[in-house]
N, C-alpha and C. Protein backbone atom coordinates (compact mmCIF):
# COMPACT_ATOMS: atom_id res chain seq x y z
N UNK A 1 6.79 2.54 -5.14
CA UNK A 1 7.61 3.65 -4.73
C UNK A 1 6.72 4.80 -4.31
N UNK A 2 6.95 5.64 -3.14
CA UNK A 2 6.27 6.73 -2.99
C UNK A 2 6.99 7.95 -3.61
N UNK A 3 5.55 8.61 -4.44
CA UNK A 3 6.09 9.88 -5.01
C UNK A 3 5.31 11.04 -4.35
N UNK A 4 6.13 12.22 -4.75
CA UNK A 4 5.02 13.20 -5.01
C UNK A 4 4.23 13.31 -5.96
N UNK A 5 3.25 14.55 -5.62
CA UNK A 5 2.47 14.50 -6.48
C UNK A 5 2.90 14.67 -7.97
N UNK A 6 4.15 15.79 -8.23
CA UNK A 6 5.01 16.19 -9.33
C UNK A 6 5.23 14.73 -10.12
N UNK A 7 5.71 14.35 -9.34
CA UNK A 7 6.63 12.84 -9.81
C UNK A 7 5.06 11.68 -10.72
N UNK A 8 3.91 12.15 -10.15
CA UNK A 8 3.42 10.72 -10.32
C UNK A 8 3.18 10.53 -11.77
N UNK A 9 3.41 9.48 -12.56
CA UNK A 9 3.17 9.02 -13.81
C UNK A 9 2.00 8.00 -14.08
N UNK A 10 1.07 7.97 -14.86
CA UNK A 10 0.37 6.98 -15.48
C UNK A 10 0.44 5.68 -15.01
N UNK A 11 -0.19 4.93 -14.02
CA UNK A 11 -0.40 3.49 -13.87
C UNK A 11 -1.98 2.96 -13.33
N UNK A 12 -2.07 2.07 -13.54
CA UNK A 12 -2.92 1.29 -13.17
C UNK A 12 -4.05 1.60 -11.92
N UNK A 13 -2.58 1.29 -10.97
CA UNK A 13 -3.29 1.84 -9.83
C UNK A 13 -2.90 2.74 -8.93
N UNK A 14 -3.58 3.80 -8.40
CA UNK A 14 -2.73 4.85 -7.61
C UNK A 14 -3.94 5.32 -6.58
N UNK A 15 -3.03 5.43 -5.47
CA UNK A 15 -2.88 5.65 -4.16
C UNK A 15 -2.74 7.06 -3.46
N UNK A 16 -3.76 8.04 -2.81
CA UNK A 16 -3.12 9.09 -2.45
C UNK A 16 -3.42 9.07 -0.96
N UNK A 17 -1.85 8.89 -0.54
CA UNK A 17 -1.79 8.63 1.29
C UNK A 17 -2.83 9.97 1.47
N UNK A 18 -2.61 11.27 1.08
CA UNK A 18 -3.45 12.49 2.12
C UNK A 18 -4.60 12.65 1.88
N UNK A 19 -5.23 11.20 1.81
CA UNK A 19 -6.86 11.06 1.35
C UNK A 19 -7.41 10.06 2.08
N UNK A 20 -8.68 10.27 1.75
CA UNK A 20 -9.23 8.71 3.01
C UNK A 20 -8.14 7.67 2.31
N UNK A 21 -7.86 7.20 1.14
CA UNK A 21 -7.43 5.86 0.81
C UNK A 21 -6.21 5.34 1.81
N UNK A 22 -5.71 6.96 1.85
CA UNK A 22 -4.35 6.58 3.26
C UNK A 22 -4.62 6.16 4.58
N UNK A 23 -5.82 6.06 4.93
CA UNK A 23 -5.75 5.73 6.12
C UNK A 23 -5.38 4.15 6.51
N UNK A 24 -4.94 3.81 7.57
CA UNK A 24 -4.41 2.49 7.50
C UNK A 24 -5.14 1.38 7.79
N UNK A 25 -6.51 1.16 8.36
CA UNK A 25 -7.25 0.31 7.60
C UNK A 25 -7.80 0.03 6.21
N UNK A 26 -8.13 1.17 5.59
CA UNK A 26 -8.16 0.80 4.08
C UNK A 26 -6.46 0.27 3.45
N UNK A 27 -5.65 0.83 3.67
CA UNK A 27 -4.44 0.52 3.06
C UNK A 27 -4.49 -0.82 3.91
N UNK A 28 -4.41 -1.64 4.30
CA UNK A 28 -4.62 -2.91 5.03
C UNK A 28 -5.79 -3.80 4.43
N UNK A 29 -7.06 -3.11 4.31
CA UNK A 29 -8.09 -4.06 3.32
C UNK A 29 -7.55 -4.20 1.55
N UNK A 30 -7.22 -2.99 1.36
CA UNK A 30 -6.08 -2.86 -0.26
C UNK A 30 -5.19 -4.08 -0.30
N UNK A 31 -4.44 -3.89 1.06
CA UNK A 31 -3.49 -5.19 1.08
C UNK A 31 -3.77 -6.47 0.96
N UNK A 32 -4.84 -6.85 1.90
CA UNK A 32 -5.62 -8.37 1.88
C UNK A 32 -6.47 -8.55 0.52
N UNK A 33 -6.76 -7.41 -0.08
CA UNK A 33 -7.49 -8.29 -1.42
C UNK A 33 -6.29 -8.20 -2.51
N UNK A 34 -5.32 -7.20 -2.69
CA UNK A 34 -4.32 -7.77 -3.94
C UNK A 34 -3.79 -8.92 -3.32
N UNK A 35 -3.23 -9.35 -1.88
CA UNK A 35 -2.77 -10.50 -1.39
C UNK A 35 -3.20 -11.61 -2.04
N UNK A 36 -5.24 -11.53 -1.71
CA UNK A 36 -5.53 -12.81 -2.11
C UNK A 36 -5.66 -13.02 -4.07
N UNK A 37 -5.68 -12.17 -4.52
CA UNK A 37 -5.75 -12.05 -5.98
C UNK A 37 -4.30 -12.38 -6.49
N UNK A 38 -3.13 -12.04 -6.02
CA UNK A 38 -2.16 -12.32 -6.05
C UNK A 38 -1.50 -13.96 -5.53
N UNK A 39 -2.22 -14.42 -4.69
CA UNK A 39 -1.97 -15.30 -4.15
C UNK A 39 -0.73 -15.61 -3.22
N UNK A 40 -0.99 -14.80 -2.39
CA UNK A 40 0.18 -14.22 -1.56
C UNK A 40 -0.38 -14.58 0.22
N UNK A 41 0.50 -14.87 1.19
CA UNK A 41 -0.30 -14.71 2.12
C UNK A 41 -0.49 -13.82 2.64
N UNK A 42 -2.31 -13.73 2.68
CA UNK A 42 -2.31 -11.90 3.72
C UNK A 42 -2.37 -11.97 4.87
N UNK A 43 -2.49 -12.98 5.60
CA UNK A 43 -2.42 -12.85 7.26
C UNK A 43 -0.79 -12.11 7.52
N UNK A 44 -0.07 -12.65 7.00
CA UNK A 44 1.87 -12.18 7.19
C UNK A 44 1.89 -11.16 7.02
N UNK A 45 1.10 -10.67 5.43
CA UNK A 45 1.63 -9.17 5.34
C UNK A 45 1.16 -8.42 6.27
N UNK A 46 -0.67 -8.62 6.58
CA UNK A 46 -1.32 -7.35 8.01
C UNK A 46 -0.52 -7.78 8.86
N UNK A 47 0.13 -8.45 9.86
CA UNK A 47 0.42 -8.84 10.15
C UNK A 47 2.33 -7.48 10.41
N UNK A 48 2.76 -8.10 9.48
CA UNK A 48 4.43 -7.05 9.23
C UNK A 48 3.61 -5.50 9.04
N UNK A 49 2.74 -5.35 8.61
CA UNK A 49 1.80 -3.88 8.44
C UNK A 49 1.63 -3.45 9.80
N UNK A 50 0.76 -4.42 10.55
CA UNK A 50 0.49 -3.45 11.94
C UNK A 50 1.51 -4.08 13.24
N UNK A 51 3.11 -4.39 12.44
CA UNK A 51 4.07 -4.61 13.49
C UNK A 51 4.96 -3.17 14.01
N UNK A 52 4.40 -1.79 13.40
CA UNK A 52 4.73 -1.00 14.12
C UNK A 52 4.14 0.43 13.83
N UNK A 53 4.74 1.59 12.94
CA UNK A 53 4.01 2.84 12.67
C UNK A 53 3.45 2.83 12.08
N UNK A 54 2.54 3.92 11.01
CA UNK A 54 2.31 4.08 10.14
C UNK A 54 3.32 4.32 8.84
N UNK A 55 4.16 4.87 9.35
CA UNK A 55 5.34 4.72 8.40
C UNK A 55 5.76 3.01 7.52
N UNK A 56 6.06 2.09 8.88
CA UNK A 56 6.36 1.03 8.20
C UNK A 56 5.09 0.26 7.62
N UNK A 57 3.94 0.41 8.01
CA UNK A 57 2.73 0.00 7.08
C UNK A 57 2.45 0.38 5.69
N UNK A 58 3.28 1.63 5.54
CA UNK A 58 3.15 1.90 4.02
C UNK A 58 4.61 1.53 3.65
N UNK A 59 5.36 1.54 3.99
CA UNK A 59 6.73 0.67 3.46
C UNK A 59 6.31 -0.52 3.33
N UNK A 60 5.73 -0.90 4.68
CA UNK A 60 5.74 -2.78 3.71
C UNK A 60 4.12 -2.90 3.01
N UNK A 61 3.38 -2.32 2.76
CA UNK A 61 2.27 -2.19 1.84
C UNK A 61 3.21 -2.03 0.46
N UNK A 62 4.28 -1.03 0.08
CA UNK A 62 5.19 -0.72 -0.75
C UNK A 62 5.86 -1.70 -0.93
N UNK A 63 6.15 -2.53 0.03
CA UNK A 63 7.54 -3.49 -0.38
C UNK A 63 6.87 -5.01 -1.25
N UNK A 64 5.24 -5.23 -0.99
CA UNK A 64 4.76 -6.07 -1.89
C UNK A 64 3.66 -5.35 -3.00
N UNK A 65 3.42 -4.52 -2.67
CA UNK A 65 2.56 -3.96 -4.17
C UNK A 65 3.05 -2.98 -4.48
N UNK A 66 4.11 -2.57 -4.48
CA UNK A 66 4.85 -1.18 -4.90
C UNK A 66 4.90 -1.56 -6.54
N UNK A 67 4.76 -2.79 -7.16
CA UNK A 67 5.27 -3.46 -8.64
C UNK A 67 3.66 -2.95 -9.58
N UNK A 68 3.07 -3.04 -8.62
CA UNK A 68 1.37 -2.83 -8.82
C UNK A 68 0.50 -1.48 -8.52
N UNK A 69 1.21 -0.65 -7.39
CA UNK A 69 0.61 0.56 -6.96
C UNK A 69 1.34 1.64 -6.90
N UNK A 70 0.79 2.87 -7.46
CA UNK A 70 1.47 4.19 -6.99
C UNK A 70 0.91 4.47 -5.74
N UNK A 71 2.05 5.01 -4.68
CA UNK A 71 1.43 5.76 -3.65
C UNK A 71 2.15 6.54 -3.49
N UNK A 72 1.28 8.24 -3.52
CA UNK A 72 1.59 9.42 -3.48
C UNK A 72 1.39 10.40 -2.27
N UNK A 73 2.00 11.16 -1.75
CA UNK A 73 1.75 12.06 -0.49
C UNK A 73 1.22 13.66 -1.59
């Protein structure tokens, strides 16, 4: 789920889009290694990632590691 900064709580792992980590090749290399650790395919997800904005690259970065990552604006 994306929060603000207010909102963010204690996890594992966290994400702050208005930092280098947001940029969308790193959020894309982020993707391909929980993919492969996960055992997920990552060609599909970069793949649905760079099928349009930056917006939907962090939605669907969100829609498979959102269980695993905070990402905050």
């Amino acid at each position: 789920m994306i929060k603000s900064r207010e909102e963010l709580k204690e996890r594992d792992i966290e994400i702050d889009l208005s930092g280098p980590e947001g940029n969308a090749y790193v959020l894309m290399g982020y993707a391909q290694r929980y993919a492969e650790q996960l055992g997920m395919n990552h060609n599909a997800i970069i793949k649905e990632m760079m099928s349009s904005d930056y917006e939907n690259l962090v939605n669907t970065f969100e829609k498979y590691f959102g269980k695993f990552v905070t990402l905050y604006r």
